[in-house]
C-alpha atoms as a PDB file:
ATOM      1  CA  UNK A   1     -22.119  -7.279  19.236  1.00  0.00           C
ATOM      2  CA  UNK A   2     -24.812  -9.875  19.850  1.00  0.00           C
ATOM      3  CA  UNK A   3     -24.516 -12.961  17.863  1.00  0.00           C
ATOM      4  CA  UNK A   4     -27.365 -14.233  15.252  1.00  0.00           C
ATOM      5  CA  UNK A   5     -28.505 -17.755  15.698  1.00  0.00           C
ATOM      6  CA  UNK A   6     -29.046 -19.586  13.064  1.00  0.00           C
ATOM      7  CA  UNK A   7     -29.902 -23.110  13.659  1.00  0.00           C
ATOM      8  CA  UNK A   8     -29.217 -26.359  11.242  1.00  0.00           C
ATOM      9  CA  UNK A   9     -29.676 -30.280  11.330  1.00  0.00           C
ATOM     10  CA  UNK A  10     -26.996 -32.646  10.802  1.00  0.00           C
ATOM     11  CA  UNK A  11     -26.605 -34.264   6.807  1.00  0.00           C
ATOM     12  CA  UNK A  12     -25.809 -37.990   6.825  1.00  0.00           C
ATOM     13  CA  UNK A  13     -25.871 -37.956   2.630  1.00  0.00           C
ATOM     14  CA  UNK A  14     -23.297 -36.521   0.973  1.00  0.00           C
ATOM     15  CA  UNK A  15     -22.380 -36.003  -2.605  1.00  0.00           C
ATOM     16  CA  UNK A  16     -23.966 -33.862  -5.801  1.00  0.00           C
ATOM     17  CA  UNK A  17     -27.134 -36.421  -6.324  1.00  0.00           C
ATOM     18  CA  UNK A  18     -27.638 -35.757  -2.756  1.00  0.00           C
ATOM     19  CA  UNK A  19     -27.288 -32.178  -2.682  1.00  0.00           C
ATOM     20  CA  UNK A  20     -29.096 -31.792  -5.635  1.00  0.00           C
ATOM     21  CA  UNK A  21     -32.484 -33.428  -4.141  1.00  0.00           C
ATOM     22  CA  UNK A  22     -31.799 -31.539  -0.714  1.00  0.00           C
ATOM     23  CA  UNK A  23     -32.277 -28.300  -2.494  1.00  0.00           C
ATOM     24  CA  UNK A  24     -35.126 -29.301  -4.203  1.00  0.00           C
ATOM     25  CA  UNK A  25     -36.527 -29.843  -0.957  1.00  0.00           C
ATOM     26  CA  UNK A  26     -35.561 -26.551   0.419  1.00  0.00           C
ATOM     27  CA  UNK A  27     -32.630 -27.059   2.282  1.00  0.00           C
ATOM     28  CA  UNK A  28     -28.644 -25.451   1.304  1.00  0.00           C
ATOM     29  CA  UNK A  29     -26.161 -27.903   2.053  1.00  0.00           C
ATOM     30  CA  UNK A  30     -23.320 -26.881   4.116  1.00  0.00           C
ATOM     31  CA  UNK A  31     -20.244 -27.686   6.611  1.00  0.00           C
ATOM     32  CA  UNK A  32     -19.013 -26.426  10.169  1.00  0.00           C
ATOM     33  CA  UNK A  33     -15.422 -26.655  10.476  1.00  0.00           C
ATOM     34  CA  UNK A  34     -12.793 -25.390  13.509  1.00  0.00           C
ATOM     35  CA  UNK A  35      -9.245 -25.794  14.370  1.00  0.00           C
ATOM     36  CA  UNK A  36      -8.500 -29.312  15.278  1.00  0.00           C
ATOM     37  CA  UNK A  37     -11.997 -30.998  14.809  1.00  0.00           C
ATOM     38  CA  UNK A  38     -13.239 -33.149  11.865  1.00  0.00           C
ATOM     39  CA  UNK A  39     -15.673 -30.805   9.766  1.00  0.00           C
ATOM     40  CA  UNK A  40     -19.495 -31.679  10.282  1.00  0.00           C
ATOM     41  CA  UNK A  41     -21.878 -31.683   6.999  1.00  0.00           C
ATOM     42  CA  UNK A  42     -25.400 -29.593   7.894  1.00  0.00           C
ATOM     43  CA  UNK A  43     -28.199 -28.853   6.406  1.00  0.00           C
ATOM     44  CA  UNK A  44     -29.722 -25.018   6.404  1.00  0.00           C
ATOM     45  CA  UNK A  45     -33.244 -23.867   5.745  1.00  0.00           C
ATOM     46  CA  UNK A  46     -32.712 -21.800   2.340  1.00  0.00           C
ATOM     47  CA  UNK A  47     -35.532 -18.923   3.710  1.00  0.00           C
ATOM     48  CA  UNK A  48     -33.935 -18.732   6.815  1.00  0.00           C
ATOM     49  CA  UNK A  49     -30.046 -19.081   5.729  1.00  0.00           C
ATOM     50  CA  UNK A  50     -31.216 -16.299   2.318  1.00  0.00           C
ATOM     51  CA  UNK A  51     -32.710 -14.044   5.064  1.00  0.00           C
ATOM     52  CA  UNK A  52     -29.029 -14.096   7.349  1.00  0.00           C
ATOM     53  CA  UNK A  53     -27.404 -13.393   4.242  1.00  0.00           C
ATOM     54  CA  UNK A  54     -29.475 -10.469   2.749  1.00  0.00           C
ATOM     55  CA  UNK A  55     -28.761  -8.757   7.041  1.00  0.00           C
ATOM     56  CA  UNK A  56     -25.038  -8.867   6.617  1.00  0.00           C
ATOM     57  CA  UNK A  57     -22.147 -11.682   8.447  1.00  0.00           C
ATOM     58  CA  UNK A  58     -21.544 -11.102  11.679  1.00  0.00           C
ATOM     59  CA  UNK A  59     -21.082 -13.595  14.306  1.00  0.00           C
ATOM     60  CA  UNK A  60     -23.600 -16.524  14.521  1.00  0.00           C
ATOM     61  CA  UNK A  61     -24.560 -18.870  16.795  1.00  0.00           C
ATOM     62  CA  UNK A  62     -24.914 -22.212  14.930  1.00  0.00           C
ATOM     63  CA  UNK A  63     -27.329 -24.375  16.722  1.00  0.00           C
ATOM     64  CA  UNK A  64     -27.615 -27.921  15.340  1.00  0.00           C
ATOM     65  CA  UNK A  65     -30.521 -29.996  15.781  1.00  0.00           C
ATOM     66  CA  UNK A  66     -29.765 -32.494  19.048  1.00  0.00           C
ATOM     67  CA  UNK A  67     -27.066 -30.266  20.702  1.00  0.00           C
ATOM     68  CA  UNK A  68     -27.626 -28.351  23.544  1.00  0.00           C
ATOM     69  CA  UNK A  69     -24.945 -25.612  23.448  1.00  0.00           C
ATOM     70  CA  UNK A  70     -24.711 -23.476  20.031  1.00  0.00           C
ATOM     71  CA  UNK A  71     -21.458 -23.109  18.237  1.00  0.00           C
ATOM     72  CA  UNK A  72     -19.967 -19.551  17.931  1.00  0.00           C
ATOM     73  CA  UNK A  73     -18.848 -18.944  14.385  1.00  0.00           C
ATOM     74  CA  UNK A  74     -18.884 -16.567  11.020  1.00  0.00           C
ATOM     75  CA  UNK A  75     -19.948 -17.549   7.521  1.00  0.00           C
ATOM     76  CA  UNK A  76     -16.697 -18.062   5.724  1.00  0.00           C
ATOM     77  CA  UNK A  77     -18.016 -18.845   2.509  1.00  0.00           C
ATOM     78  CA  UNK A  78     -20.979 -18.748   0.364  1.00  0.00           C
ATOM     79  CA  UNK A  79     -21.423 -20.298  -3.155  1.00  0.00           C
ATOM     80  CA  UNK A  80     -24.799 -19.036  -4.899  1.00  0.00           C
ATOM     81  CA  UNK A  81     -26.718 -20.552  -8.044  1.00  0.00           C
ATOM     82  CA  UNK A  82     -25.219 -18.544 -11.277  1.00  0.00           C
ATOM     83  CA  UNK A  83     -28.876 -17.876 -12.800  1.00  0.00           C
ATOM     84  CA  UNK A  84     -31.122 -17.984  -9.843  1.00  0.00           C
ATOM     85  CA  UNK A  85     -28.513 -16.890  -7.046  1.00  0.00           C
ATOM     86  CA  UNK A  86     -30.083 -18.462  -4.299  1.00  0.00           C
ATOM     87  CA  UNK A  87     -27.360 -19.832  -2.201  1.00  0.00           C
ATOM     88  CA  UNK A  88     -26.332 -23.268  -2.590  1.00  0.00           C
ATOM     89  CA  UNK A  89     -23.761 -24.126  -0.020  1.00  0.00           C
ATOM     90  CA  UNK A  90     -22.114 -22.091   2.859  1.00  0.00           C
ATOM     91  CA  UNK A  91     -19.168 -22.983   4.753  1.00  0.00           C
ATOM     92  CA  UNK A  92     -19.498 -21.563   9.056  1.00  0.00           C
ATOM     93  CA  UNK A  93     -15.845 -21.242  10.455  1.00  0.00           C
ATOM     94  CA  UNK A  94     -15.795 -21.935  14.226  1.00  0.00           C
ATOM     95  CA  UNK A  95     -14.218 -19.248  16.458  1.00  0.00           C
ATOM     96  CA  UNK A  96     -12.225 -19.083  19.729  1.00  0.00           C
ATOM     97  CA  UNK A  97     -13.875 -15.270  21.279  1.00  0.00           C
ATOM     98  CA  UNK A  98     -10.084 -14.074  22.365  1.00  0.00           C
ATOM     99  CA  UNK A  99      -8.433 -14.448  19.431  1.00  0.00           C
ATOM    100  CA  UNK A 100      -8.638 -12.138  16.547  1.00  0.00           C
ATOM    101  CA  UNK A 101      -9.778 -13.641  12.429  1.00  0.00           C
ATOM    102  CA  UNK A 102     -10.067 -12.471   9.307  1.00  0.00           C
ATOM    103  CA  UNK A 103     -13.284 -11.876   7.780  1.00  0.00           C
ATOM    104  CA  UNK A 104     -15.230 -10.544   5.195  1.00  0.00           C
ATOM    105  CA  UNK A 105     -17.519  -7.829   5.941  1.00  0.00           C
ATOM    106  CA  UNK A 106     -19.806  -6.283   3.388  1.00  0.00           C
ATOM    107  CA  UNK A 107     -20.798  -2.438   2.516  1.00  0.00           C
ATOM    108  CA  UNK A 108     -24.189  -0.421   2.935  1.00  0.00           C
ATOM    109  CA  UNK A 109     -24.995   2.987   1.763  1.00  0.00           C
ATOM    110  CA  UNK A 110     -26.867   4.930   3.828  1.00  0.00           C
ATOM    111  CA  UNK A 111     -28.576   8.340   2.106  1.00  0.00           C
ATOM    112  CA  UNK A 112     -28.874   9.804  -1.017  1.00  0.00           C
ATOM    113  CA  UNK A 113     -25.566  11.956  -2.479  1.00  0.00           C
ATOM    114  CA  UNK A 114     -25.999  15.349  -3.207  1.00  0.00           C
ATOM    115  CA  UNK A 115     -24.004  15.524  -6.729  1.00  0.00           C
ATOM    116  CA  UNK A 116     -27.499  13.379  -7.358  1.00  0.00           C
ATOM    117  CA  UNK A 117     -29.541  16.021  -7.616  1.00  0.00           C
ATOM    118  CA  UNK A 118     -27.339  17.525  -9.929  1.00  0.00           C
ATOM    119  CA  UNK A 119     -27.375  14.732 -12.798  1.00  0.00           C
ATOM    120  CA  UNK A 120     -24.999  12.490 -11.014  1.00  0.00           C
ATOM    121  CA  UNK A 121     -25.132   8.632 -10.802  1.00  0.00           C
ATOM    122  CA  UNK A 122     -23.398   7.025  -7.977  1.00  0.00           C
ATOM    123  CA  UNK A 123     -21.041   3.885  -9.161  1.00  0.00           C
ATOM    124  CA  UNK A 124     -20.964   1.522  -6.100  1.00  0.00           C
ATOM    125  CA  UNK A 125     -17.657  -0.665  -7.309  1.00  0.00           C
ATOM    126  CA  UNK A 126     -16.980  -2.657  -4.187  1.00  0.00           C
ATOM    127  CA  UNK A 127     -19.500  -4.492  -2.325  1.00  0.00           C
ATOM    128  CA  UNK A 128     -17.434  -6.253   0.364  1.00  0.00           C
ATOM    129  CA  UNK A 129     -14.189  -5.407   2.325  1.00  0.00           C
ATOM    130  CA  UNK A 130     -11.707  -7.549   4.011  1.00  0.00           C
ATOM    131  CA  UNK A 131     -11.065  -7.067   8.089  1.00  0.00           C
ATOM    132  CA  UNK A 132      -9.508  -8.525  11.365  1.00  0.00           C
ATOM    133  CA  UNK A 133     -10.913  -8.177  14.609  1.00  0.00           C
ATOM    134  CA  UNK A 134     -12.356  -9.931  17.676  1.00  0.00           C
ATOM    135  CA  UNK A 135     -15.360 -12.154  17.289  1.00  0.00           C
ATOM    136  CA  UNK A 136     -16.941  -9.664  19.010  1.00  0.00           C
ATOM    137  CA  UNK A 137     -16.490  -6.695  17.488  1.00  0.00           C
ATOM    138  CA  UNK A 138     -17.478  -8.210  13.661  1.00  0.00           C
ATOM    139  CA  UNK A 139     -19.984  -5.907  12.315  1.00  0.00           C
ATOM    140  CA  UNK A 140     -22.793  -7.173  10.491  1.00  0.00           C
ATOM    141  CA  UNK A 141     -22.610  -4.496   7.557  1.00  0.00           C
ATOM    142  CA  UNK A 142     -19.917  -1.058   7.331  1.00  0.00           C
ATOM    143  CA  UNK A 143     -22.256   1.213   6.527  1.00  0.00           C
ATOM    144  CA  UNK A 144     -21.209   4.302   4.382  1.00  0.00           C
ATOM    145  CA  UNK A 145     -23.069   7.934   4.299  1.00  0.00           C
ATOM    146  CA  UNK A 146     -22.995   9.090   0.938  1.00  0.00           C
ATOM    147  CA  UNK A 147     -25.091  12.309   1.524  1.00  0.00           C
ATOM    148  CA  UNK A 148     -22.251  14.680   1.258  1.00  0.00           C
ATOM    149  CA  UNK A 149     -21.106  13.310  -1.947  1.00  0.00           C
ATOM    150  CA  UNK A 150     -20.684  15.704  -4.695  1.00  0.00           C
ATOM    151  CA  UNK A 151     -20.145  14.956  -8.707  1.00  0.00           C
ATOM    152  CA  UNK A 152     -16.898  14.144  -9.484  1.00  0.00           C
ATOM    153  CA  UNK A 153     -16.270  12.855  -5.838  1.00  0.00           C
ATOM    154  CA  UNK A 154     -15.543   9.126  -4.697  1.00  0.00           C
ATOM    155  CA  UNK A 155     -15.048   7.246  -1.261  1.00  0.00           C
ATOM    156  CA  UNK A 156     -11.794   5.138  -0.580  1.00  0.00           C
ATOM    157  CA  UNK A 157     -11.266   2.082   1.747  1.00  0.00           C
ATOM    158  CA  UNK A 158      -9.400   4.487   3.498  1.00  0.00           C
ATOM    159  CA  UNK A 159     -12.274   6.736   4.194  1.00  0.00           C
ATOM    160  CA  UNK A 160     -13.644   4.335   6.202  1.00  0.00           C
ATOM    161  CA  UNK A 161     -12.920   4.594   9.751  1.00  0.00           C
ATOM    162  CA  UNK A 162     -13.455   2.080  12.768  1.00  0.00           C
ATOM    163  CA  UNK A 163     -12.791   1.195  16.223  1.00  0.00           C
ATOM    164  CA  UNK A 164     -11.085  -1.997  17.168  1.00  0.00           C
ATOM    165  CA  UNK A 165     -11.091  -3.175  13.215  1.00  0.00           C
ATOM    166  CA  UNK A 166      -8.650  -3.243  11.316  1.00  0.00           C
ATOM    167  CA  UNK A 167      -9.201  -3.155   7.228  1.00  0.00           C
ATOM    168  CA  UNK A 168      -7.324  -5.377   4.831  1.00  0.00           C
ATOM    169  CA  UNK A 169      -7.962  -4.177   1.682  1.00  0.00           C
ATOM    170  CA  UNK A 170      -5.365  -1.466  -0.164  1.00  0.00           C
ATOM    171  CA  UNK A 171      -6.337   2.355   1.405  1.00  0.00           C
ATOM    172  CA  UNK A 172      -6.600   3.633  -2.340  1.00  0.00           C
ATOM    173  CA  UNK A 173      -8.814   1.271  -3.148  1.00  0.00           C
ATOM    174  CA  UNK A 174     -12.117   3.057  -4.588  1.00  0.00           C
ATOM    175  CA  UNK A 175     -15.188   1.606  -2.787  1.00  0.00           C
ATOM    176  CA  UNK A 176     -17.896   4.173  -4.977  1.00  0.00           C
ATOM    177  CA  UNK A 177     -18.381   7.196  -7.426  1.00  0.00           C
ATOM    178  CA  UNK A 178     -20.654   9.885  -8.389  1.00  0.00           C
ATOM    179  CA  UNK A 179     -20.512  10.541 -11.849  1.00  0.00           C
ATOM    180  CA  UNK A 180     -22.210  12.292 -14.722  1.00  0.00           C
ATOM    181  CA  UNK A 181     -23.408   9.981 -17.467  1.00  0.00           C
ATOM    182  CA  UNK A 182     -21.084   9.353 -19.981  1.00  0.00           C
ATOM    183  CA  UNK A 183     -23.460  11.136 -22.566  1.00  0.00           C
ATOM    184  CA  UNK A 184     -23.636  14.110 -20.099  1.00  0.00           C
ATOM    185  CA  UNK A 185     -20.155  14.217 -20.108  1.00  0.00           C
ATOM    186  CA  UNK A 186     -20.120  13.645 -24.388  1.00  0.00           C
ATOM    187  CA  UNK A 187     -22.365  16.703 -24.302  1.00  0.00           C
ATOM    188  CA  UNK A 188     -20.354  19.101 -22.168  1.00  0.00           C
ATOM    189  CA  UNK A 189     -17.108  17.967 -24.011  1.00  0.00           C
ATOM    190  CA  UNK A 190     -19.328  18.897 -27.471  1.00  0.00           C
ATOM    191  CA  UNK A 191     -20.069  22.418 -26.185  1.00  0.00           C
ATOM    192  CA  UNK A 192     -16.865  23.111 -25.166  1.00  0.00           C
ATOM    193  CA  UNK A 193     -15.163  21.924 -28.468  1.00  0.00           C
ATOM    194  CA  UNK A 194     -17.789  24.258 -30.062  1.00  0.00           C
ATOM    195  CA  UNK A 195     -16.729  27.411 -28.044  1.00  0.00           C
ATOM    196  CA  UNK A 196     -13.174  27.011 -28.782  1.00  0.00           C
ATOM    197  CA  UNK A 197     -14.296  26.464 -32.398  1.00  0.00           C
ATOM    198  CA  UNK A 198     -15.896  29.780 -32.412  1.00  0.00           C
ATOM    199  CA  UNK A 199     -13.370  31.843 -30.287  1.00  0.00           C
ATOM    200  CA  UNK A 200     -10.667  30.223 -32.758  1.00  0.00           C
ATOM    201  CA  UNK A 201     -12.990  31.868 -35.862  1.00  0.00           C
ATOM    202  CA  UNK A 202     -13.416  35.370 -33.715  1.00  0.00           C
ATOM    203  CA  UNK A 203      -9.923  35.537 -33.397  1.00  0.00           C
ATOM    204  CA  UNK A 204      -9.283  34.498 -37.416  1.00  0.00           C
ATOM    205  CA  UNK A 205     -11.975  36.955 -38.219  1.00  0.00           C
ATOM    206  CA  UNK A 206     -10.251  39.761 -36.411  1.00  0.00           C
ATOM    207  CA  UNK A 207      -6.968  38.965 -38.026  1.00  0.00           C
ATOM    208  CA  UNK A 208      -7.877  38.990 -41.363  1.00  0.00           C
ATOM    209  CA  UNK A 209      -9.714  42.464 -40.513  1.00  0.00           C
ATOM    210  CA  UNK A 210      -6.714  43.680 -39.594  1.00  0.00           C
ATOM    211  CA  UNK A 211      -4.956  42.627 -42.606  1.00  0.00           C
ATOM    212  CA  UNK A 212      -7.582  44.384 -44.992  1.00  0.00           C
ATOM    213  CA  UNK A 213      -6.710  47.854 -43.142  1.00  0.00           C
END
């Protein structure tokens, strides 16, 4: 899989009053780090870092301002703004292309489920899952078809299958439902509780007819 660049300029000011007039200026503070080497403080455009995050986190190649040759790497970590959520700082993890990491990848949904069109509302629970693989093989999103989904169905982690990737997360682990709404479900559980009701009286009826003969 092709890598993304995504390109960044070296920070020389560090700390929160810092930060703070950085991203007032448009710009996410961040850090590089790899095995063995001092971490390096960048800066990212926030339009161009928000539109890398919206596509998924697959391998990037981080070109800083002033150096000729990018760095390969994956986002690592991402801290967003709790009432805006525009991201605020993101941490790049250098990578060595023959040796396998541990990343997290996050979930699409691709189609519309069938138990849909009969009243159901699909549940999506988990958004991201954990996995280990070659630099190379990192996918930018794990995209799920939920077109065959029926009501009452749901989709595990192990549902999801993939060459040269191996997932993390627990197999039982529910990743999305389809549903009825809970007063669809209230509803049904009424009319049921109303037939028994009735068959109970039939039968009480009949019993007491019984008697009279």
């Amino acid at each position: 899989m092709s890598a993304v660049t995504i390109e960044a300029r070296k920070r020389e000011e560090v700390g929160t009053r810092a930060a703070k007039k950085f991203r007032r200026e448009g710009w996410v503070p961040g850090v590089f780090y790899s095995h063995g080497k001092p971490a390096e403080s960048l800066l990212f455009n926030l339009r161009n870092l928000g539109y890398f995050l919206a596509r998924g986190h697959g391998l990037v190649d981080l070109q800083i301002e002033g150096s000729k040759t990018p760095l390969k790497c994956v986002l690592k970590e991402v801290q967003y703004h709790p009432v805006s959520e525009k991201p605020i700082h993101a941490d790049f993890m250098g990578v060595t292309m023959g040796e396998k990491l541990t990343v997290m990848v996050p979930l699409a949904l691709k189609g519309t489920p069938r138990g849909a069109k009969q009243g159901g509302i699909l549940q999506f629970l988990v958004r991201e899952v954990q996995v280990q693989c070659l630099p190379t093989n990192i996918p930018q999103t794990l995209e799920i078809d939920v077109e065959p989904l029926e009501v009452g169905d749901a989709f595990h982690v192990g549902d999801l299958k993939l060459d040269n990737i191996e997932i993390l997360d627990d197999p039982n682990e529910t990743i999305l439902t389809v549903e009825l709404p809970k007063r669809v479900i209230s509803e049904l559980d009424e009319a049921a509780m109303g037939e028994g009701e009735a068959e109970e009286a039939g039968e009480g009826e009949g019993e007491a007819d019984s008697t009279e003969e």
